[in-house]
C-alpha atoms as a PDB file:
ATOM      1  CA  UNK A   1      78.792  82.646  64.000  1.00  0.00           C
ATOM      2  CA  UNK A   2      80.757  83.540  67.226  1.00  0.00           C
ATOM      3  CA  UNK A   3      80.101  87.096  68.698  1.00  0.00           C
ATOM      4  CA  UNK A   4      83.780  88.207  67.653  1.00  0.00           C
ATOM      5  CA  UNK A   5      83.662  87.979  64.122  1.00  0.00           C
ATOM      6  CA  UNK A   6      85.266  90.830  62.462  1.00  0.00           C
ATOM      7  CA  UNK A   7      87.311  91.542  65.297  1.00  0.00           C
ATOM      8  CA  UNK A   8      90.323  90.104  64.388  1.00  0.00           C
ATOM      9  CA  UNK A   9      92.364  86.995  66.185  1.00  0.00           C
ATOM     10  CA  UNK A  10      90.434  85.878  69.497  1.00  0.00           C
ATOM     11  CA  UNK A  11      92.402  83.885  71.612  1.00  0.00           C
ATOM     12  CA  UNK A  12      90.760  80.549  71.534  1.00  0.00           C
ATOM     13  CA  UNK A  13      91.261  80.497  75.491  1.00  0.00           C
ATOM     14  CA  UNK A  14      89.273  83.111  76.271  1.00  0.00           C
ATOM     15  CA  UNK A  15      86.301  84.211  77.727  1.00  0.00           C
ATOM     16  CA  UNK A  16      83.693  86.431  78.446  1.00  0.00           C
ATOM     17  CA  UNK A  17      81.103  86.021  81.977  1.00  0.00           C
ATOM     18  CA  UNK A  18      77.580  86.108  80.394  1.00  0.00           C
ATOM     19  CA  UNK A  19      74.637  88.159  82.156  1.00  0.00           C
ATOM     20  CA  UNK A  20      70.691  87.548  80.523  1.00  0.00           C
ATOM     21  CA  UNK A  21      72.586  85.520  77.695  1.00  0.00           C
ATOM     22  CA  UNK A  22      74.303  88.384  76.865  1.00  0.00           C
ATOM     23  CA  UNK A  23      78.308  88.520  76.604  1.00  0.00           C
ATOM     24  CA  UNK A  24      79.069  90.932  80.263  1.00  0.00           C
ATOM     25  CA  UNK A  25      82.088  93.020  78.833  1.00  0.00           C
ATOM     26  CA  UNK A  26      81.653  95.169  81.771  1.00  0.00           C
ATOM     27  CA  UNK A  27      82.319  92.221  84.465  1.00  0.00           C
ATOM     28  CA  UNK A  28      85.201  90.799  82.346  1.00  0.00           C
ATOM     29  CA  UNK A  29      87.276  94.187  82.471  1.00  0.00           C
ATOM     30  CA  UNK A  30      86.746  94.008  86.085  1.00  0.00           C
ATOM     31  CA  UNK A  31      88.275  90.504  86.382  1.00  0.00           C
ATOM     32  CA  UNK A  32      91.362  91.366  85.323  1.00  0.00           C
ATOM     33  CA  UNK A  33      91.696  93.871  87.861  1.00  0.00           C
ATOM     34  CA  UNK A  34      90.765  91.758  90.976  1.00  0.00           C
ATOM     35  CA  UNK A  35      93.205  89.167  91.949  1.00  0.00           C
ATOM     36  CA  UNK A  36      92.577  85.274  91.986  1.00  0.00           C
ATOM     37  CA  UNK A  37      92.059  84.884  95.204  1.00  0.00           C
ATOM     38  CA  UNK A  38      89.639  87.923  95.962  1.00  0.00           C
ATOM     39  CA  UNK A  39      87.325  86.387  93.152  1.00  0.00           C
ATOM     40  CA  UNK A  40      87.212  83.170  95.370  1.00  0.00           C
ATOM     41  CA  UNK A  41      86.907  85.472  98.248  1.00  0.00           C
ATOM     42  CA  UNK A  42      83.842  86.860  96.493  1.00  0.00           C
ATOM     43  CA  UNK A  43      82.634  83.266  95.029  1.00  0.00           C
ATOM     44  CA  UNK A  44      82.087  81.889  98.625  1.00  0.00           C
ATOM     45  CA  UNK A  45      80.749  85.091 100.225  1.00  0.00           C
ATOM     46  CA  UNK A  46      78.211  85.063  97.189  1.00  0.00           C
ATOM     47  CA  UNK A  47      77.207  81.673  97.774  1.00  0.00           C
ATOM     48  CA  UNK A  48      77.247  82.370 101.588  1.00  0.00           C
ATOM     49  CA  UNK A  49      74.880  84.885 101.194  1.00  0.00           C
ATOM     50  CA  UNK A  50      72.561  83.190  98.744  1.00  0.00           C
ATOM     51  CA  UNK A  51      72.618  79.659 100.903  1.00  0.00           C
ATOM     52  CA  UNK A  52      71.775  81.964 104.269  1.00  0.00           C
ATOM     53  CA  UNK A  53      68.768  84.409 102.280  1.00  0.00           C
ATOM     54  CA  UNK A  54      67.479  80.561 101.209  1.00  0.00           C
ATOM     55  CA  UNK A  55      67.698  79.190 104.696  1.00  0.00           C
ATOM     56  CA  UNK A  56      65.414  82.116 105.538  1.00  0.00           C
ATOM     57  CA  UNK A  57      63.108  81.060 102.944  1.00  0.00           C
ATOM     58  CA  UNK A  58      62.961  77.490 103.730  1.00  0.00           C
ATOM     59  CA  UNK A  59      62.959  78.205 107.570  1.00  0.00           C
ATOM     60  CA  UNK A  60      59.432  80.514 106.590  1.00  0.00           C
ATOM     61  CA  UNK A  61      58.123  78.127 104.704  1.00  0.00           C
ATOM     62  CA  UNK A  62      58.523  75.275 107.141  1.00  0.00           C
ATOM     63  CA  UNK A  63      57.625  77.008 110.288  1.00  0.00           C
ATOM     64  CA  UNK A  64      53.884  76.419 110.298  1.00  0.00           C
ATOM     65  CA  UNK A  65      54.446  72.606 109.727  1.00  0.00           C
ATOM     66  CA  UNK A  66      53.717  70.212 112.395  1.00  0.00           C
ATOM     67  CA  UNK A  67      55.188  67.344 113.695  1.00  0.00           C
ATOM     68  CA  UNK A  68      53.898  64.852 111.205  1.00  0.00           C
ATOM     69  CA  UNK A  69      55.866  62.790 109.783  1.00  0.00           C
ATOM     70  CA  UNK A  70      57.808  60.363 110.475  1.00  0.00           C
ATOM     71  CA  UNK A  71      59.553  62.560 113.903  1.00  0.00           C
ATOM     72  CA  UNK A  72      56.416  63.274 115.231  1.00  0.00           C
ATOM     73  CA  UNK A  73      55.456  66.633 117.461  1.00  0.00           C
ATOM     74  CA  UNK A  74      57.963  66.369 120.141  1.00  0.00           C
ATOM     75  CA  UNK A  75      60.411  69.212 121.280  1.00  0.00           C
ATOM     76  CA  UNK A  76      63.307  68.056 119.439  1.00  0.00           C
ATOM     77  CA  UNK A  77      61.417  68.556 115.699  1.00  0.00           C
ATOM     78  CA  UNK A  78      62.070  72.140 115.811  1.00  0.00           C
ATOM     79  CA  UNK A  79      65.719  71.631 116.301  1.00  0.00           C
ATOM     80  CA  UNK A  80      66.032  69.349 113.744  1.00  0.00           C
ATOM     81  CA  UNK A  81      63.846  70.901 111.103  1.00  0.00           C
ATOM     82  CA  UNK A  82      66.111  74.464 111.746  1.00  0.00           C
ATOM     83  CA  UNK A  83      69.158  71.964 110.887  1.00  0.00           C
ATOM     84  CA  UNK A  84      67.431  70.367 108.080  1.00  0.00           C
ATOM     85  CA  UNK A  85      66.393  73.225 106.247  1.00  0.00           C
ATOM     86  CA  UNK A  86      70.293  75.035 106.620  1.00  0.00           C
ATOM     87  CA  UNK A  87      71.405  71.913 105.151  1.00  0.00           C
ATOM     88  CA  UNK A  88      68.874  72.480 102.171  1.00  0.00           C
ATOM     89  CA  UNK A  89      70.034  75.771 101.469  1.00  0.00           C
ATOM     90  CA  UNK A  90      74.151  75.309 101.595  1.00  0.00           C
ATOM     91  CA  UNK A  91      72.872  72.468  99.263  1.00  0.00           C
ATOM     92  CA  UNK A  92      70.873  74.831  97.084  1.00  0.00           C
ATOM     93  CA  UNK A  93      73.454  77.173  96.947  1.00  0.00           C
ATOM     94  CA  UNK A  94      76.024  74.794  96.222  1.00  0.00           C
ATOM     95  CA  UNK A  95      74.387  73.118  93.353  1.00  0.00           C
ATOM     96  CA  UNK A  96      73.573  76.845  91.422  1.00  0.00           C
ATOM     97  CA  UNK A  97      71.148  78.134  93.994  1.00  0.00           C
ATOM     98  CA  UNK A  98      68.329  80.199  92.705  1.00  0.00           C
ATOM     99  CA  UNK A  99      70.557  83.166  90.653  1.00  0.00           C
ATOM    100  CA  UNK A 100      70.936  85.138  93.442  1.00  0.00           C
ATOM    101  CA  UNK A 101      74.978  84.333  94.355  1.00  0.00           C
ATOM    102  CA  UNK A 102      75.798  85.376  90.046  1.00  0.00           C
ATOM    103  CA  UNK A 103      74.438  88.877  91.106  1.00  0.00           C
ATOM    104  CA  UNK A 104      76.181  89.060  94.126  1.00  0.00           C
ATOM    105  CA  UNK A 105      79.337  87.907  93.128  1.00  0.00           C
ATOM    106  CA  UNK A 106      79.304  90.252  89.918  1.00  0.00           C
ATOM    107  CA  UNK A 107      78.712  92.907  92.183  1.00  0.00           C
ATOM    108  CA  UNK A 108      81.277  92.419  94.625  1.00  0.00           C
ATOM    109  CA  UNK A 109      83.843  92.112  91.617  1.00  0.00           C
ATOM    110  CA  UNK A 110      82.692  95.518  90.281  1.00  0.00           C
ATOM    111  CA  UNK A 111      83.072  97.063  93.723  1.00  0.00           C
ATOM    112  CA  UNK A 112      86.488  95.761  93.939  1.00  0.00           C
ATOM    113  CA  UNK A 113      87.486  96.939  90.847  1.00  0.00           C
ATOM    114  CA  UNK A 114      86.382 100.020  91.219  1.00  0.00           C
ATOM    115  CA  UNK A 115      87.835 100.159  94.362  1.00  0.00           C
ATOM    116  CA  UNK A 116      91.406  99.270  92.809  1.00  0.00           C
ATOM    117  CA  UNK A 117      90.384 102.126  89.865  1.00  0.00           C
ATOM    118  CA  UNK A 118      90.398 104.417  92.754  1.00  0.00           C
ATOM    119  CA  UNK A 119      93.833 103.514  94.706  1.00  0.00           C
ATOM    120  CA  UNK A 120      95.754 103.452  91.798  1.00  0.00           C
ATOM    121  CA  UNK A 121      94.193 107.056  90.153  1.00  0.00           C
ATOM    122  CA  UNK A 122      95.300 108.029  94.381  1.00  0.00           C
ATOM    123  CA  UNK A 123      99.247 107.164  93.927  1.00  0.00           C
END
């Protein structure tokens, strides 16, 4: 039984962003308020964020590893292990990261919309 029974026609085209598997009513009004391309805006500076907090993570976690393996311990492992593990985390982020780019994102979008709420109550 969909969530919209009882309310009538429901386009079959649309939508609603889920939060906790829940339908987010709240992030949806905001949507239509922020333009296409200041959702993409927010998109990659969400997944920016969440690939650079998980580079942090990764670089922590490596950083009391030694050179075993198959570079040994030489001054050039440190280098490549900082590159490695930034290359993990835009690859994290990319592929869903760890849920931390959804919150963002939502959050920017909410800002923005509020934001808009506010310069068009102004005129």
């Amino acid at each position: 039984m969909s969530i919209f029974a009882g309310f009538g026609a429901v386009p079959s085209n649309f939508t609603v962003p889920m939060l906790n598997g829940r339908p987010d009513f709240e992030l949806a009004d905001a949507l239509k308020k922020v333009s296409p391309q200041a959702q993409a805006k927010a998109q990659t500076t969400a997944t920016d964020f969440e690939a650079m907090f998980l580079n942090s993570m990764f670089s922590q976690m490596t950083s009391g590893l030694k050179g075993e393996g198959p570079f040994g311990d030489t001054p050039g492992t440190g280098v490549w292990r900082s590159m490695l593990t930034e290359q993990y985390s835009k690859s994290f982020a990319q592929a869903g990261g760890v849920g931390i780019s959804s919150e963002v994102y939502r959050t920017l979008i909410l800002q923005q919309a509020r934001q808009a709420n506010q310069i068009k109550g102004d005129i």
